[in-house]
C-alpha atoms as a PDB file:
ATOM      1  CA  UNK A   1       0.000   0.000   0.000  1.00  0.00           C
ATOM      2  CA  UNK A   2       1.132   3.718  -0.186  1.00  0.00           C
ATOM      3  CA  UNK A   3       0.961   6.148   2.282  1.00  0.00           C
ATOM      4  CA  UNK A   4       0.120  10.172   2.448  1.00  0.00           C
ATOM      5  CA  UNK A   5      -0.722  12.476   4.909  1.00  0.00           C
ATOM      6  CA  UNK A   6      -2.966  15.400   4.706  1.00  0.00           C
ATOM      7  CA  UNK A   7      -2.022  19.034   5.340  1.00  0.00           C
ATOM      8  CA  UNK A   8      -5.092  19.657   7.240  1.00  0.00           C
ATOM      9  CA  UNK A   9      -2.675  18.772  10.357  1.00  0.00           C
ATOM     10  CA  UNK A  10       0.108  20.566   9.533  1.00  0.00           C
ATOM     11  CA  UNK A  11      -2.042  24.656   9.021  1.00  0.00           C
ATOM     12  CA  UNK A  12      -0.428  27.027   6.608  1.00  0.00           C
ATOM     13  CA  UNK A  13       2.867  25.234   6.696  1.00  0.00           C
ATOM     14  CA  UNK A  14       4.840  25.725   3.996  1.00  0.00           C
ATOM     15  CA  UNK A  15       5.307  23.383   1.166  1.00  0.00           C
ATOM     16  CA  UNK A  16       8.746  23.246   1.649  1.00  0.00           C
ATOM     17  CA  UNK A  17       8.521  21.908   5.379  1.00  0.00           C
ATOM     18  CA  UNK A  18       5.836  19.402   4.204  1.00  0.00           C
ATOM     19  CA  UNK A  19       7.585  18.047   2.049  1.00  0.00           C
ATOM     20  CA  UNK A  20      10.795  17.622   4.576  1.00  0.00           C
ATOM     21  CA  UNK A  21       8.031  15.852   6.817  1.00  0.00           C
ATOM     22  CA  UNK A  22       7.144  13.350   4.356  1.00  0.00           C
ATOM     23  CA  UNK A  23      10.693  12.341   3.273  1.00  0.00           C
ATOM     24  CA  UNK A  24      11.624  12.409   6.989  1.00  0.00           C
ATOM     25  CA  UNK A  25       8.897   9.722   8.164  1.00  0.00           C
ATOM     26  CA  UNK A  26       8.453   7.652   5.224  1.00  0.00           C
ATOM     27  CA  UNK A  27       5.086   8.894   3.287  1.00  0.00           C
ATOM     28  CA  UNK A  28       4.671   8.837  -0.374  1.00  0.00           C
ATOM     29  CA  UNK A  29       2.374  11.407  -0.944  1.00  0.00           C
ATOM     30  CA  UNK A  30       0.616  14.294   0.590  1.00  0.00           C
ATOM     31  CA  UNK A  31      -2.934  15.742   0.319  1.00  0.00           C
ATOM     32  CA  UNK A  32      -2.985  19.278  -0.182  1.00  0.00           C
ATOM     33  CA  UNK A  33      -5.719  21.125   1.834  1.00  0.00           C
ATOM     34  CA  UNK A  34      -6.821  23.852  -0.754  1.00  0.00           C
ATOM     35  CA  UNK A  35      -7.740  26.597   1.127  1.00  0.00           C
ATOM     36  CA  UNK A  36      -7.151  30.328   0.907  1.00  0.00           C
ATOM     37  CA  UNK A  37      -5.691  29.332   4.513  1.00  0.00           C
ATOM     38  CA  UNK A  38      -2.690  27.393   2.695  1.00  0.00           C
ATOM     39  CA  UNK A  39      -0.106  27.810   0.335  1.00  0.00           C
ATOM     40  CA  UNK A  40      -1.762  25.880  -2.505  1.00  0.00           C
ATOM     41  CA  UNK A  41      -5.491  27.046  -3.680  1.00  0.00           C
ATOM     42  CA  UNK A  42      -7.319  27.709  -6.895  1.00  0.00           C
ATOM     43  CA  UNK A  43      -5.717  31.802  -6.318  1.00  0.00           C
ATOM     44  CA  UNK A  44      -2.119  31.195  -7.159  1.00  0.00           C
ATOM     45  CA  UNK A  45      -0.906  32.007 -10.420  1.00  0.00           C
ATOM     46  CA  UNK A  46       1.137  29.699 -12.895  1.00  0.00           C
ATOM     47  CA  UNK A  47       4.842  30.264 -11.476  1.00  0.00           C
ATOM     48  CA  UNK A  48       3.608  29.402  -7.876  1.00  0.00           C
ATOM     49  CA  UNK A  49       1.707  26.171  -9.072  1.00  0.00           C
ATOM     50  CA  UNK A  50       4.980  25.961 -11.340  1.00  0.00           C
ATOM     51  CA  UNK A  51       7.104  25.934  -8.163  1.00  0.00           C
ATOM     52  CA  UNK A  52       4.963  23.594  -6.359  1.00  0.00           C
ATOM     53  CA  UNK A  53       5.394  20.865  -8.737  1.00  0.00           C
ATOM     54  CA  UNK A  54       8.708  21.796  -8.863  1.00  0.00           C
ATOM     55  CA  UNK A  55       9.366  21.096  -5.273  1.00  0.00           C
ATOM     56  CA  UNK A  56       7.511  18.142  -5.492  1.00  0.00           C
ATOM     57  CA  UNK A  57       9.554  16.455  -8.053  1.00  0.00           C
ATOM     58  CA  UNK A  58      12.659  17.600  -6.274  1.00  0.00           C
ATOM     59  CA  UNK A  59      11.330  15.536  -2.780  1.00  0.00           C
ATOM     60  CA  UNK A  60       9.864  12.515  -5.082  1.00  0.00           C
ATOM     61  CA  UNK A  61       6.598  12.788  -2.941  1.00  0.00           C
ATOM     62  CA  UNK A  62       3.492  12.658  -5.032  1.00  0.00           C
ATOM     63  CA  UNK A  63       0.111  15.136  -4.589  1.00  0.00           C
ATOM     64  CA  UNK A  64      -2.381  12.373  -3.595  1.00  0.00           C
ATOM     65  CA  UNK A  65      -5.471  15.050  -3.900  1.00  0.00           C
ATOM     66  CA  UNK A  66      -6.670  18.599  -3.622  1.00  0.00           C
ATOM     67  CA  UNK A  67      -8.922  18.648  -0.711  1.00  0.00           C
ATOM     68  CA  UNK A  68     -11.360  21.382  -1.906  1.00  0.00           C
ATOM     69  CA  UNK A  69     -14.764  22.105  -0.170  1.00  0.00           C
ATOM     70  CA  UNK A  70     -17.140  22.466  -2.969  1.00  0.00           C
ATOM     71  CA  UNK A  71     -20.354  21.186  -1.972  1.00  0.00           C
ATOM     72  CA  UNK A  72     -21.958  19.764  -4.373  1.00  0.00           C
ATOM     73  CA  UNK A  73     -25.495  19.041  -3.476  1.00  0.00           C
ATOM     74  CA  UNK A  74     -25.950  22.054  -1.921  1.00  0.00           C
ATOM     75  CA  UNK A  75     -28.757  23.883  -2.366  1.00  0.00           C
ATOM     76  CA  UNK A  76     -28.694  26.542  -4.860  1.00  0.00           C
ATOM     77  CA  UNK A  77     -27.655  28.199  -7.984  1.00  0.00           C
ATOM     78  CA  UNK A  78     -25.263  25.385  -9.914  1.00  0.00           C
ATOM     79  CA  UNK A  79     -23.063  28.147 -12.087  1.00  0.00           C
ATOM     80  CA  UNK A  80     -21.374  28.890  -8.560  1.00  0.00           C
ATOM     81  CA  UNK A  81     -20.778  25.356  -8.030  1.00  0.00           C
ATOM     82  CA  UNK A  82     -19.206  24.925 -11.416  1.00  0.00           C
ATOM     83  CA  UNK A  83     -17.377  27.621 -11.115  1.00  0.00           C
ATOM     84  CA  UNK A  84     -15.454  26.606  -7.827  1.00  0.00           C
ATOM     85  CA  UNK A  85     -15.154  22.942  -9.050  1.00  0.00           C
ATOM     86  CA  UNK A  86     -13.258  24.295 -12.412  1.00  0.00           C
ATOM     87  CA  UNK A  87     -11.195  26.008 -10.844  1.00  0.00           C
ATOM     88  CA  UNK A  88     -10.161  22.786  -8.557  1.00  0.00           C
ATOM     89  CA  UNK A  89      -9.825  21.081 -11.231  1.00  0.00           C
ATOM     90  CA  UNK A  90      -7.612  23.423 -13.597  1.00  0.00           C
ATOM     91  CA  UNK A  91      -5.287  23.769 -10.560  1.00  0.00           C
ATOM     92  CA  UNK A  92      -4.939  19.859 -10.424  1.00  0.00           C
ATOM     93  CA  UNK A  93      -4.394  19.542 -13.772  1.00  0.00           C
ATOM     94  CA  UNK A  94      -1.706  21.984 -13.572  1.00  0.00           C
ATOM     95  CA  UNK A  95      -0.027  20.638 -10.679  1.00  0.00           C
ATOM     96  CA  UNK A  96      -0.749  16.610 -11.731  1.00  0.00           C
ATOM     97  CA  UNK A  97      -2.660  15.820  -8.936  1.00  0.00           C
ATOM     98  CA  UNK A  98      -5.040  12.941 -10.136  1.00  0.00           C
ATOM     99  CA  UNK A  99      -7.809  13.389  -8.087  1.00  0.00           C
ATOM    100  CA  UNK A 100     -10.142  16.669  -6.209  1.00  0.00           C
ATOM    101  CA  UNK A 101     -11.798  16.272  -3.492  1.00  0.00           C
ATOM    102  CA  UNK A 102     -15.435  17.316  -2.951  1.00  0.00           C
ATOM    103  CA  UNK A 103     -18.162  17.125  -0.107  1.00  0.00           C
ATOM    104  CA  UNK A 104     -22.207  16.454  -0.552  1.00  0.00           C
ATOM    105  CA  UNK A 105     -23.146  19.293   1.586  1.00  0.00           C
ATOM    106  CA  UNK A 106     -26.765  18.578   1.239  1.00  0.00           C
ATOM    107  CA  UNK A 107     -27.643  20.301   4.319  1.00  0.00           C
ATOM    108  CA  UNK A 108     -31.466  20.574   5.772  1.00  0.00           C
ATOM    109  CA  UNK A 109     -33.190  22.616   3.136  1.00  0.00           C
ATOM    110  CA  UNK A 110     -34.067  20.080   0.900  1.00  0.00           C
ATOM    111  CA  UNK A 111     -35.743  16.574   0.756  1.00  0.00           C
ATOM    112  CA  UNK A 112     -33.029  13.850   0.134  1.00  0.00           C
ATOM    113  CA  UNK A 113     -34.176  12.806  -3.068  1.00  0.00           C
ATOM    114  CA  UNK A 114     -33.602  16.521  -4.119  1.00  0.00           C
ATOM    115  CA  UNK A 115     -29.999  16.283  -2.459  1.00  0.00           C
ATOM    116  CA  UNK A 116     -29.436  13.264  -4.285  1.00  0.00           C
ATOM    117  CA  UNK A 117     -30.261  14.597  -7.915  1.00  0.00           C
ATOM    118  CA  UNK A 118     -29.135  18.355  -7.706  1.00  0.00           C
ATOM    119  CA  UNK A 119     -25.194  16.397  -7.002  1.00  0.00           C
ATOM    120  CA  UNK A 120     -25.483  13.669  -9.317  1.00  0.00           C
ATOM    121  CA  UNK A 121     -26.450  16.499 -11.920  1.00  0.00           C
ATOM    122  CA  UNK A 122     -23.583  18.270 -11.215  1.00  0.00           C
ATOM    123  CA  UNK A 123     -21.077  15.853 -10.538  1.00  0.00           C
ATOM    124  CA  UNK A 124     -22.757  14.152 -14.174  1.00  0.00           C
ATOM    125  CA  UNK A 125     -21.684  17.826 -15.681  1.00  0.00           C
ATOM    126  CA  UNK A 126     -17.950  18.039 -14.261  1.00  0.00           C
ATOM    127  CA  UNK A 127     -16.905  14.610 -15.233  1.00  0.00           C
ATOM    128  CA  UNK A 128     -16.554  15.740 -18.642  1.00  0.00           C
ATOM    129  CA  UNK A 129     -14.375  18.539 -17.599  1.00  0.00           C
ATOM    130  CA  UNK A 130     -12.589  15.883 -15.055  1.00  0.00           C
ATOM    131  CA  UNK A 131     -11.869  13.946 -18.103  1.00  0.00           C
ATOM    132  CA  UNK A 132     -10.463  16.385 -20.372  1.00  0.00           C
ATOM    133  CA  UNK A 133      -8.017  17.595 -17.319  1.00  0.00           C
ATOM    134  CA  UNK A 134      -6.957  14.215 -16.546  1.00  0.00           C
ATOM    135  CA  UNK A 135      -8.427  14.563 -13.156  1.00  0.00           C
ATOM    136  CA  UNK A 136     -10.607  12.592 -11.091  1.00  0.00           C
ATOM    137  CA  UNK A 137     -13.644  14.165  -8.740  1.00  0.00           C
ATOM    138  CA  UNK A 138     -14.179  12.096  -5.103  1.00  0.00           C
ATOM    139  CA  UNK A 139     -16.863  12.146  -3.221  1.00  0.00           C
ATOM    140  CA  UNK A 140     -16.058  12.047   0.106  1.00  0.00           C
ATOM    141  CA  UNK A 141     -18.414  10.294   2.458  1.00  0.00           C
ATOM    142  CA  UNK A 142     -18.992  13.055   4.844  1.00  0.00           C
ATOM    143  CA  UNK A 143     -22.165  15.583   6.256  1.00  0.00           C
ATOM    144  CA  UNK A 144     -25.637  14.783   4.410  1.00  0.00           C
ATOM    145  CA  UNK A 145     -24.206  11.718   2.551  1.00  0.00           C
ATOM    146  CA  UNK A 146     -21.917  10.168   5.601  1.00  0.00           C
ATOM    147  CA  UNK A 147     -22.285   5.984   4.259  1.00  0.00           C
ATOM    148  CA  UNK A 148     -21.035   4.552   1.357  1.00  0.00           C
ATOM    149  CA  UNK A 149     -24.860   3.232   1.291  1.00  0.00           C
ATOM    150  CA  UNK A 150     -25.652   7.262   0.890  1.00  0.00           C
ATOM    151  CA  UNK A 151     -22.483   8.051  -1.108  1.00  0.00           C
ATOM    152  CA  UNK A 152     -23.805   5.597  -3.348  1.00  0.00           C
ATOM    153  CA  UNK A 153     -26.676   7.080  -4.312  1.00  0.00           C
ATOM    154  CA  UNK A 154     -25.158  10.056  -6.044  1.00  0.00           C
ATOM    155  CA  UNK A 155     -22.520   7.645  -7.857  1.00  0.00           C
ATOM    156  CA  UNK A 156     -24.674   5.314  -9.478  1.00  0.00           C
ATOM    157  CA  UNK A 157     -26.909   7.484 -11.192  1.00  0.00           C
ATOM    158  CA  UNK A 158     -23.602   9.718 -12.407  1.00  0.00           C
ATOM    159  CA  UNK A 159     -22.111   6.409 -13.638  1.00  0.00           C
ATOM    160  CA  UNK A 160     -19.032   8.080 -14.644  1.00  0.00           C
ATOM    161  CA  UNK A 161     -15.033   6.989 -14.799  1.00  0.00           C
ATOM    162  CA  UNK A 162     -13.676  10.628 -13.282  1.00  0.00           C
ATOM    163  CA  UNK A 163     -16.346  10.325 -10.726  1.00  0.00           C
ATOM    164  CA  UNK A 164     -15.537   8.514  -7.757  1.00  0.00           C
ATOM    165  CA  UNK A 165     -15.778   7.991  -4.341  1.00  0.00           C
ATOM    166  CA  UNK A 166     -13.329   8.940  -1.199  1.00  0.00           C
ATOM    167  CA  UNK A 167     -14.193   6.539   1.760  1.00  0.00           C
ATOM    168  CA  UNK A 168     -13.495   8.903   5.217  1.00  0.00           C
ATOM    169  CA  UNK A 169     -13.583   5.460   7.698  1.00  0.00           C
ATOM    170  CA  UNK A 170     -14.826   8.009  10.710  1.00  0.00           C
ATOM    171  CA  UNK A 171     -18.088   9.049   8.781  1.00  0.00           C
ATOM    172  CA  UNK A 172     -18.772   6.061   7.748  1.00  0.00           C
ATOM    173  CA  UNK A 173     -18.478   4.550  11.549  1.00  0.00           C
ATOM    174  CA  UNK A 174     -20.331   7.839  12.722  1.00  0.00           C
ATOM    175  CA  UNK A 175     -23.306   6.809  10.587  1.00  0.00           C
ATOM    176  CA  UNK A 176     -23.311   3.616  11.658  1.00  0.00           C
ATOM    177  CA  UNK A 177     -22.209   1.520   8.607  1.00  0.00           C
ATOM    178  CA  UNK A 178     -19.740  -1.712   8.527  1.00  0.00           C
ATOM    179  CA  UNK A 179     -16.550  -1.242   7.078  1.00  0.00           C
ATOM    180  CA  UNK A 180     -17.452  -4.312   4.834  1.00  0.00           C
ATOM    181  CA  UNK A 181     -20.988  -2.872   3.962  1.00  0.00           C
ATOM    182  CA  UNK A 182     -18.930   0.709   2.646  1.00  0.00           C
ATOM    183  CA  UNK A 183     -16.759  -1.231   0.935  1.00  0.00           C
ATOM    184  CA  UNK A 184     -19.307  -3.302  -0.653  1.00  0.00           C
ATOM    185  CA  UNK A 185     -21.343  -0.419  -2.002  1.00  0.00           C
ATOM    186  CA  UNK A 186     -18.223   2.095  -2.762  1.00  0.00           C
ATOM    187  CA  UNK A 187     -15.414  -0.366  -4.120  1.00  0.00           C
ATOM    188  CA  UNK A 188     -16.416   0.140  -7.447  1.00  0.00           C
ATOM    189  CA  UNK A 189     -15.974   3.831  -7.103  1.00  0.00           C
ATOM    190  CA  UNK A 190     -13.398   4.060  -4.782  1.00  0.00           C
ATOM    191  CA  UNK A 191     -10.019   6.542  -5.086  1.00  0.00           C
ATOM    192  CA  UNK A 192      -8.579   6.325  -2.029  1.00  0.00           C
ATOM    193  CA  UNK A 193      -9.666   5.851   1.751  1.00  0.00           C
ATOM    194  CA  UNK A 194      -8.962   8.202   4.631  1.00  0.00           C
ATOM    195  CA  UNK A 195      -8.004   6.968   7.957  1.00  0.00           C
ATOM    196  CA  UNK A 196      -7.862   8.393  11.200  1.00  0.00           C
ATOM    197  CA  UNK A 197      -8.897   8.150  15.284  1.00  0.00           C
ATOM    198  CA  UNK A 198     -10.933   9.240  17.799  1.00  0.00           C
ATOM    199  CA  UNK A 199     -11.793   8.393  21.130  1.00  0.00           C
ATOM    200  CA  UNK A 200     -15.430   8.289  21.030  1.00  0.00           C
ATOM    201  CA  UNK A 201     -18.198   9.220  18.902  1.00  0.00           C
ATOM    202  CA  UNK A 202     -18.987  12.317  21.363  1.00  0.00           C
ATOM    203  CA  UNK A 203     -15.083  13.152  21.201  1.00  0.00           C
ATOM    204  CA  UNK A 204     -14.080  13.581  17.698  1.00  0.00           C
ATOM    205  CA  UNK A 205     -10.888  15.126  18.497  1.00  0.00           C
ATOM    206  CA  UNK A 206      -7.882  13.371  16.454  1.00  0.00           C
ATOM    207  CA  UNK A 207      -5.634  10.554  18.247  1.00  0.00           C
ATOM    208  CA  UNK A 208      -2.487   8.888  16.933  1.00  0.00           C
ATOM    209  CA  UNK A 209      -3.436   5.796  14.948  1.00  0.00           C
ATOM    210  CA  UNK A 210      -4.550   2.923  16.890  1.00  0.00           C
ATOM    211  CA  UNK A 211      -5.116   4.583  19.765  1.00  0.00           C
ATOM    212  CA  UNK A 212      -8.685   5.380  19.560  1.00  0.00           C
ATOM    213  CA  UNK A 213     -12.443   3.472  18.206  1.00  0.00           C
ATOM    214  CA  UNK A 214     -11.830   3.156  14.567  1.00  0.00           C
ATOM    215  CA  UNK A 215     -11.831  -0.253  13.400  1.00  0.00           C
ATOM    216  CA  UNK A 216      -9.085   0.624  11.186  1.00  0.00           C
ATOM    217  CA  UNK A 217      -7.970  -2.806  10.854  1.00  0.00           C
ATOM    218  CA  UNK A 218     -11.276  -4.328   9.381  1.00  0.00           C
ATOM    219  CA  UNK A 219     -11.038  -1.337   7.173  1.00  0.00           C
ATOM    220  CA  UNK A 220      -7.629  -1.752   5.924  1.00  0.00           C
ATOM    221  CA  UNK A 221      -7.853  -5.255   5.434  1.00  0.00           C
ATOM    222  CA  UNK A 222     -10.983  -4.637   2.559  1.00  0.00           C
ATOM    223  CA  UNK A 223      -8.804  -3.159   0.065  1.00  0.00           C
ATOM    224  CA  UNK A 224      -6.141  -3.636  -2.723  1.00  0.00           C
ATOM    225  CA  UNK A 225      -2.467  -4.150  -2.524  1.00  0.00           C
ATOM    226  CA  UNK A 226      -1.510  -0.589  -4.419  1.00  0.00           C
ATOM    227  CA  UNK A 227      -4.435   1.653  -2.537  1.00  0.00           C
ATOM    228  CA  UNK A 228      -3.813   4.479  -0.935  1.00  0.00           C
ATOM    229  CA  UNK A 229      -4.184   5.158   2.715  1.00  0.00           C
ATOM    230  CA  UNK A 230      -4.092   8.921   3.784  1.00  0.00           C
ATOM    231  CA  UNK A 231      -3.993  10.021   7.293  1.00  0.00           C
ATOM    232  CA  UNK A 232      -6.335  13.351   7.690  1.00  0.00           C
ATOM    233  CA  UNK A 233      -5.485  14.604  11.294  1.00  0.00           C
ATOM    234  CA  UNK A 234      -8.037  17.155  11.630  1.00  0.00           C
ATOM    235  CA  UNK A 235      -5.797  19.878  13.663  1.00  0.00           C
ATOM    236  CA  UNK A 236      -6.799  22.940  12.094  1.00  0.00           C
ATOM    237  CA  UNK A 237     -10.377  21.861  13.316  1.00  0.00           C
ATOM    238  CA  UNK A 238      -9.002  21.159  17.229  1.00  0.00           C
ATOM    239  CA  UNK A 239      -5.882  23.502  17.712  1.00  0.00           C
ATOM    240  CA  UNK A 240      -5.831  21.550  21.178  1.00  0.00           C
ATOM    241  CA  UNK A 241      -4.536  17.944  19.567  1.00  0.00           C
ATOM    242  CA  UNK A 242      -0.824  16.888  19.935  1.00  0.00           C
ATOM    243  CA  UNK A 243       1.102  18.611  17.270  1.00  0.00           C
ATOM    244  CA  UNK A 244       1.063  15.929  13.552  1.00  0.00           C
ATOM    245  CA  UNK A 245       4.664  15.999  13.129  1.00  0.00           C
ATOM    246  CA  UNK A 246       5.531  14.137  16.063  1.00  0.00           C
ATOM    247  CA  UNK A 247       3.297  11.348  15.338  1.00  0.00           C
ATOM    248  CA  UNK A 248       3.611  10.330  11.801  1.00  0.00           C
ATOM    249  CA  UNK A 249       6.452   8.172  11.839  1.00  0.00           C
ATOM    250  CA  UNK A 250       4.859   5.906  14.301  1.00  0.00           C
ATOM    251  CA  UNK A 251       1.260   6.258  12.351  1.00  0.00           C
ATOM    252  CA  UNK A 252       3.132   5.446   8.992  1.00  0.00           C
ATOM    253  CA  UNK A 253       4.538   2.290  10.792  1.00  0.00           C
ATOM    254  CA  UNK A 254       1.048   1.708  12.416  1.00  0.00           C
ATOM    255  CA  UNK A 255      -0.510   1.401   9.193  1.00  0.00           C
ATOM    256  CA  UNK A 256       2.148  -0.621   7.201  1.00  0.00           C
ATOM    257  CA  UNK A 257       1.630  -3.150  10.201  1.00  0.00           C
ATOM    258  CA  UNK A 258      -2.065  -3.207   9.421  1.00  0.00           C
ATOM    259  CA  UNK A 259      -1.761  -3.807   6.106  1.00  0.00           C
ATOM    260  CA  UNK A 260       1.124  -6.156   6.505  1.00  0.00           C
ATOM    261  CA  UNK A 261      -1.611  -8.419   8.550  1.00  0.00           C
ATOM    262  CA  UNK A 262      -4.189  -8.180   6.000  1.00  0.00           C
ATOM    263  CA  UNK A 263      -1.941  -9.538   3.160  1.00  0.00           C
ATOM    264  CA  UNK A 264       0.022 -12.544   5.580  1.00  0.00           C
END
């Protein structure tokens, strides 16, 4: 398996550091939170995203993903969706990230079923773009659409090769799903899985690997030999965690264990 970390627990570090963090503990890749907040985002011009892949190469650490936060089956007007999503996907193109990340964000305003079609019309729309970039969009299981069961719903009916799915193991436990039913209902969509811990479901806080609830064994043990695993350690959501640098070595190692159990 190969492993990446995101830089939602590292804030506003610089690419240059994040990149010394990966070589120095062992990870192959690194998804980029893009965010005003950080040094990557849909804003910077051609000789930053130029220097970023330049760096990049240099380390010989791959970009996994742009985490972006377009919500897709939000409510509302779709040219502002598009917009935001092109731009995502432009900026991966440029910097050879194969996949963007986006969230359901169906929120309360609107039955479901309504949810359901307004992102599968969009997502349906983008693909084409996707295609033509080179890029794939994911899906992450998260907010209104938490399961792979829900996830699902938007996927099938989009039926598309640059749409896919981005299994977040903590929303899928939150909702109350098996990590063999996800991975029955998303493994034919699936880019890559994010892993993580927690102590509870009332204390979402982020823990080093292994140390909290998530069965991230029974999850690790569903999928392929060359799948990615990326550690999102949500610090820039709970400034009071242990600091991410300290802690991916051992995660890294954590994880290679897992996988090296699911495979013997």
């Amino acid at each position: 398996m190969k492993y990446a970390f995101s830089t939602l627990g590292v804030p506003g570090m610089p690419i240059s550091d994040v990149l010394r963090l990966a070589t120095g503990t062992g990870y192959a890749g690194v998804e980029l939170r893009a965010h005003p907040e950080e040094p990557v985002h849909s804003g910077i011009g051609a000789s930053e995203r130029a220097d970023v892949v330049g760096e990049f190469d240099g380390a010989g650490v791959e970009i996994l993903a742009l985490a972006g936060y377009v919500r897709v089956a939000a409510p509302g007007d779709d040219a502002a969706v598009h917009e935001e999503l092109d731009g995502l996907l432009i900026l991966a193109r440029d910097l050879g990230a194969p996949y963007v990340r986006v969230f359901p964000g169906g929120g309360d305003e609107q039955s479901q079923e309504e949810a359901d079609a307004t992102a599968a019309r969009r997502l349906g729309r983008a693909a084409e773009t996707a295609a033509d970039m080179g890029v794939r969009i994911l899906l992450e299981t998260h907010d209104s659409h938490r399961t792979g069961a829900a996830a699902s719903r938007i996927l099938g009916p989009v039926g598309h090769k640059n749409v896919g799915a981005l299994w977040d193991v903590m929303h899928t436990w939150l909702g109350g799903e098996t990590p063999a039913a996800t991975h029955a209902v998303l493994a034919p969509h699936l880019g890559y899985t994010q892993v993580k811990d927690i102590a509870s479901a009332d204390d979402t806080t982020p823990l080093a690997l292994g140390t909290g609830v998530l069965p991230l064994g029974e999850c690790v043990a569903l999928l392929d030999d060359d799948d990615w695993l990326c550690w999102e350690y949500e610090k820039r959501w709970y400034p009071e965690a242990a600091e991410l640098p300290g802690l991916l070595a051992a995660g890294r190692k954590y994880l290679e264990r897992l996988a090296g159990h699911r495979s013997g």
